[in-house]
N, C-alpha and C. Protein backbone atom coordinates (compact mmCIF):
# COMPACT_ATOMS: atom_id res chain seq x y z
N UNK A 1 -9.44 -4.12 16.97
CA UNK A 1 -10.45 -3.22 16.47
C UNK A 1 -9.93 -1.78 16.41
N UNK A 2 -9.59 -1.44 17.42
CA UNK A 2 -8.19 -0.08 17.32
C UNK A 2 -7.71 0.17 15.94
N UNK A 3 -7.06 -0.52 15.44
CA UNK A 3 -6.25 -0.37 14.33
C UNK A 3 -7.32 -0.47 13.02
N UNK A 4 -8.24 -0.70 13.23
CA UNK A 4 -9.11 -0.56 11.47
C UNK A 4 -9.94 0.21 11.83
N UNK A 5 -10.56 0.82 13.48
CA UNK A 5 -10.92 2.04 13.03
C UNK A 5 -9.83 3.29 13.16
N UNK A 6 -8.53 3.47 13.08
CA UNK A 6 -7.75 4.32 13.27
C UNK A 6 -7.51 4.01 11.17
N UNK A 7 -7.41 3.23 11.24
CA UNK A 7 -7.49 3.16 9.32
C UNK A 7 -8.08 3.64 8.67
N UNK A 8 -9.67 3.56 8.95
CA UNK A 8 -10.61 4.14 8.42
C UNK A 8 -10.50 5.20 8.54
N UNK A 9 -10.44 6.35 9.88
CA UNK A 9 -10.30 7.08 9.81
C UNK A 9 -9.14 7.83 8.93
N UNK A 10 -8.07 7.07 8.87
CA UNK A 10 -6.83 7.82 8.13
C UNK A 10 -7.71 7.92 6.29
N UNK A 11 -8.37 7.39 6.37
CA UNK A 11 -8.76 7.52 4.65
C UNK A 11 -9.69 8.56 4.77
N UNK A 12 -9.63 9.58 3.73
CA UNK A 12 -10.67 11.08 3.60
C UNK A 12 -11.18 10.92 2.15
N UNK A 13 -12.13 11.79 2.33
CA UNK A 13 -12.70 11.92 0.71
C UNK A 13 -12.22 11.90 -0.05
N UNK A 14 -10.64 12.78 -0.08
CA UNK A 14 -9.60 12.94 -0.91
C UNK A 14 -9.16 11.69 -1.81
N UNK A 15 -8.89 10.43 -0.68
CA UNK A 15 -8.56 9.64 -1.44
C UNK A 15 -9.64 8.51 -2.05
N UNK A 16 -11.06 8.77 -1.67
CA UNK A 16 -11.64 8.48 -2.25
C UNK A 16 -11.75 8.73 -3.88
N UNK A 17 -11.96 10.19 -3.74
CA UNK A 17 -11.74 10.69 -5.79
C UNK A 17 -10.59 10.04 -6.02
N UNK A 18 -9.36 9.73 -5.54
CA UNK A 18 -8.13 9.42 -6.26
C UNK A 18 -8.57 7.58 -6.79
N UNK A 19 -9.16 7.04 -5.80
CA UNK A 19 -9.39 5.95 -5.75
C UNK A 19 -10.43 5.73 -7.59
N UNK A 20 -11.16 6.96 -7.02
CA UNK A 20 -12.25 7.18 -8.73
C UNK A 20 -11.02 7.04 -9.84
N UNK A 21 -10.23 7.91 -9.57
CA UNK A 21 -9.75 8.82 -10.69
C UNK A 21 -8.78 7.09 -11.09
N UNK A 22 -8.29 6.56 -10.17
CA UNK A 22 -7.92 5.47 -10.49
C UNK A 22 -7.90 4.18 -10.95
N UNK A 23 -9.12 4.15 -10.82
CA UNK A 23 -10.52 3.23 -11.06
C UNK A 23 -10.45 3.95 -12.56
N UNK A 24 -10.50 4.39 -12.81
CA UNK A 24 -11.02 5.47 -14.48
C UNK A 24 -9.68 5.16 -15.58
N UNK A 25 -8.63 5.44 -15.05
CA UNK A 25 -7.56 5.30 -16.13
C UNK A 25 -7.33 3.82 -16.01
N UNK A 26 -7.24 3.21 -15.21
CA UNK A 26 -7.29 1.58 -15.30
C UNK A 26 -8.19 1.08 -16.33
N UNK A 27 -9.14 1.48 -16.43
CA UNK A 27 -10.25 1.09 -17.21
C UNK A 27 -9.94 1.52 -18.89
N UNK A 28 -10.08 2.62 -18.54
CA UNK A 28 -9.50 3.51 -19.91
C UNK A 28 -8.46 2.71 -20.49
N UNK A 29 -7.22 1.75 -19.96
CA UNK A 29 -6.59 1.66 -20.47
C UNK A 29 -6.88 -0.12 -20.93
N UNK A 30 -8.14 -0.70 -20.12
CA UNK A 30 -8.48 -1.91 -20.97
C UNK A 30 -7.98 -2.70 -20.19
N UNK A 31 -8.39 -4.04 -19.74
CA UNK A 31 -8.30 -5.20 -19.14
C UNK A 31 -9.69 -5.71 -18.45
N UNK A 32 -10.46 -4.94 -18.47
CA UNK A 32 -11.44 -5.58 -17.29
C UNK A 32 -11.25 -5.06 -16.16
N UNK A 33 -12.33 -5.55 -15.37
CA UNK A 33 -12.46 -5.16 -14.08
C UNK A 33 -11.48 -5.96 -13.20
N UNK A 34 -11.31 -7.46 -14.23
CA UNK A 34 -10.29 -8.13 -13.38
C UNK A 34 -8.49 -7.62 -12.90
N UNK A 35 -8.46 -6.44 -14.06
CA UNK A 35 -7.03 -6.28 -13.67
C UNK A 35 -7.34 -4.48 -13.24
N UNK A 36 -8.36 -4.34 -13.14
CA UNK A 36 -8.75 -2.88 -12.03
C UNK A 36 -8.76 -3.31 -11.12
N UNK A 37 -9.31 -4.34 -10.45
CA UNK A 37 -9.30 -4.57 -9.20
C UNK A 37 -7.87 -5.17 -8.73
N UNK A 38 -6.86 -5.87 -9.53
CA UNK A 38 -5.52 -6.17 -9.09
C UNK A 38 -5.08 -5.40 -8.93
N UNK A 39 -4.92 -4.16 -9.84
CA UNK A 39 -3.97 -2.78 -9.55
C UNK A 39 -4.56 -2.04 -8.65
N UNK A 40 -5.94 -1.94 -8.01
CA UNK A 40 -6.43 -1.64 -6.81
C UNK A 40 -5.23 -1.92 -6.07
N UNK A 41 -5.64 -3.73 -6.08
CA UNK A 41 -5.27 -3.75 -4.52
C UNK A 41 -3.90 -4.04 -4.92
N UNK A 42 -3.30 -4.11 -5.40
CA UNK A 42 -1.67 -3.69 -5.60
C UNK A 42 -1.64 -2.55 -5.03
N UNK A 43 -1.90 -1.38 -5.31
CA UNK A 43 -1.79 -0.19 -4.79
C UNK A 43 -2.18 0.03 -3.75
N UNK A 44 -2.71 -0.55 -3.35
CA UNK A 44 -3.62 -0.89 -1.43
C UNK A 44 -2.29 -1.35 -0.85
N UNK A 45 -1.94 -2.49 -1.23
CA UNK A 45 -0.75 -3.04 -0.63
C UNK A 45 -0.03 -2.12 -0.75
N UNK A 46 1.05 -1.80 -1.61
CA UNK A 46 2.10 -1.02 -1.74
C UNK A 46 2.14 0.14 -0.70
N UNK A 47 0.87 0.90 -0.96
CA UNK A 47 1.01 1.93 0.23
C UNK A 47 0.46 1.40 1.66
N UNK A 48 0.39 0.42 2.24
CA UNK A 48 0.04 0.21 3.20
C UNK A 48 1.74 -0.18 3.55
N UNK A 49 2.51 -0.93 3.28
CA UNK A 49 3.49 -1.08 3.29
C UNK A 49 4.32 -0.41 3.46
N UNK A 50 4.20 0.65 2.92
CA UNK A 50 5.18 2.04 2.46
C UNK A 50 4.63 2.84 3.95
N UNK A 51 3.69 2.54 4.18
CA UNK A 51 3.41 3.53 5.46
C UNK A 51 3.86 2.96 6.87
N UNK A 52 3.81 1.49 6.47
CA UNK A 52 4.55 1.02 7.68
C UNK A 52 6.04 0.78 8.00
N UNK A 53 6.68 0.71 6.88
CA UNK A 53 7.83 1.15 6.95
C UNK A 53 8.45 2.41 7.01
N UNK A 54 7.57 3.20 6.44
CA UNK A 54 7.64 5.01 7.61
C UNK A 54 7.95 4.94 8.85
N UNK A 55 6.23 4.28 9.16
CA UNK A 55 6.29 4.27 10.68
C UNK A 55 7.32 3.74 11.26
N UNK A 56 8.14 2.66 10.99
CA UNK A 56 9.33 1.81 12.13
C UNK A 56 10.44 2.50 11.22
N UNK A 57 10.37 3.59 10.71
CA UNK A 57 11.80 4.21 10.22
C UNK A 57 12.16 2.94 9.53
N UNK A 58 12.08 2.32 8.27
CA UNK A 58 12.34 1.12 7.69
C UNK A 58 13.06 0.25 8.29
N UNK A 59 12.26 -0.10 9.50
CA UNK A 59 12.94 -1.24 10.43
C UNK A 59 11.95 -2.64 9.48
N UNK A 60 12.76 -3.20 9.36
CA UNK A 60 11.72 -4.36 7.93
C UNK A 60 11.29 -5.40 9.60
N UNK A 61 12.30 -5.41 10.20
CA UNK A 61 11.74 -7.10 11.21
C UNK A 61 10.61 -6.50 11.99
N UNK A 62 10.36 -4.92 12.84
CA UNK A 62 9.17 -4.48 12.75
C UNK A 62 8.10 -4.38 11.78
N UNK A 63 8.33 -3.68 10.61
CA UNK A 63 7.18 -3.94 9.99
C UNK A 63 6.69 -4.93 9.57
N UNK A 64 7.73 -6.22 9.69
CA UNK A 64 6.78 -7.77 9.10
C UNK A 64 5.53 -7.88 10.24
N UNK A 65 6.12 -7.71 11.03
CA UNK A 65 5.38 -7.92 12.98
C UNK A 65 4.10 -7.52 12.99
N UNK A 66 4.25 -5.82 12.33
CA UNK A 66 3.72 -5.16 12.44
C UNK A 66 2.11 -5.82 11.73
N UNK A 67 3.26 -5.75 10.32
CA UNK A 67 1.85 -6.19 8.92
C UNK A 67 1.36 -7.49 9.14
N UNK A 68 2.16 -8.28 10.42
CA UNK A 68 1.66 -10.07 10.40
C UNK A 68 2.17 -10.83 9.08
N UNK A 69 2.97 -10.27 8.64
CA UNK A 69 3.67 -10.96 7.73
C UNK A 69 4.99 -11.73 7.73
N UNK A 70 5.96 -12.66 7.02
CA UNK A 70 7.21 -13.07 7.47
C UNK A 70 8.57 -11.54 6.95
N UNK A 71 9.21 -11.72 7.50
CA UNK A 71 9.93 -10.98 7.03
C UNK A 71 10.82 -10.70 5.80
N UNK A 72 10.82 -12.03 5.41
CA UNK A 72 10.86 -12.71 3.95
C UNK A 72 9.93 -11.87 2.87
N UNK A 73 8.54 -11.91 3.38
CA UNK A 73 7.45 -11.59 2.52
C UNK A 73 7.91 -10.23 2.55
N UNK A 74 7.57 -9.16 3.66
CA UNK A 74 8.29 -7.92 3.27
C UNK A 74 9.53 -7.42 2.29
N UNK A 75 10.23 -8.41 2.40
CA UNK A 75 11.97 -8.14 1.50
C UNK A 75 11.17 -8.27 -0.07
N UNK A 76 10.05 -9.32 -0.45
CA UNK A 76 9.58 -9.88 -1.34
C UNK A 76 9.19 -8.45 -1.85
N UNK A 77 8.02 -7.84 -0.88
CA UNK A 77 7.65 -6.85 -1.40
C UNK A 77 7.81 -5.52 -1.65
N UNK A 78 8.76 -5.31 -0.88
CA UNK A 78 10.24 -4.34 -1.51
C UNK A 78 10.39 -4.19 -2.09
N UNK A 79 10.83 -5.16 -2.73
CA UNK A 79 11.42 -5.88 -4.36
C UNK A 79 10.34 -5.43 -5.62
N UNK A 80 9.30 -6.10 -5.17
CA UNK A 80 7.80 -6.04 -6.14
C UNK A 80 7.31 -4.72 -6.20
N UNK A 81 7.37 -3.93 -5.33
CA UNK A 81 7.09 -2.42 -5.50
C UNK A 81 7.77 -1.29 -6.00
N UNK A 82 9.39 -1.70 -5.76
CA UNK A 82 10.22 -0.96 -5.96
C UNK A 82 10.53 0.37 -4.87
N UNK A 83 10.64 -0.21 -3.40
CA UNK A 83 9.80 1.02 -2.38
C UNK A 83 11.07 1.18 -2.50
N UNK A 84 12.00 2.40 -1.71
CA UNK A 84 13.23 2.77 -1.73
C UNK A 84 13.05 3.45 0.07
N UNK A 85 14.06 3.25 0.60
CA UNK A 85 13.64 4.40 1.43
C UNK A 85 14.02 5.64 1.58
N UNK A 86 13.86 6.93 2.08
CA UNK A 86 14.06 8.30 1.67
C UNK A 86 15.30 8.20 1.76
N UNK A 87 15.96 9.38 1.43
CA UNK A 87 17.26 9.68 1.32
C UNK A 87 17.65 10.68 2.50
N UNK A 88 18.60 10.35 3.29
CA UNK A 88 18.29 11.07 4.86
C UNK A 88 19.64 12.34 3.96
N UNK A 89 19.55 13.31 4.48
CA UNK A 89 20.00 15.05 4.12
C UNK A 89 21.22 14.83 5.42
């Protein structure tokens, strides 16, 4: 329970409008609600992902752990997102 209300909290109004604004050009650009709501939650995923591989400094065998996923599935979605990780200076 910890962890989805520490989630909730991480989401602000802010990304609520983005969530609008995203919801809007999806639409605008035609498919239905059926492929607004895929690129939703595509984009749900992606950055949930992307944040957990922040968090473990892109340690992937942590973040499978982390997300309850195989570690397989993470490499998968790597791949599918195109995440990169930063470029250390």
């Amino acid at each position: 329970m910890e962890d989805e209300q520490s989630l909730i909290e991480e989401f602000s109004p802010c990304d609520k409008i983005v969530t609008g604004m995203a919801a809007q050009n999806a639409m605008s650009g035609g498919g239905g609600l059926k492929r607004l709501v895929r690129n939703l939650r595509d984009d749900a995923e992606a950055d949930a992902i992307a944040r957990t591989l922040e968090k473990t400094r892109w340690n992937r065998k942590a973040a499978a752990s982390e997300l309850q996923i195989s570690y397989k599935a993470v490499l998968y979605k790597i791949k599918q997102y195109n995440l990169v990780p930063p470029k250390t200076v």
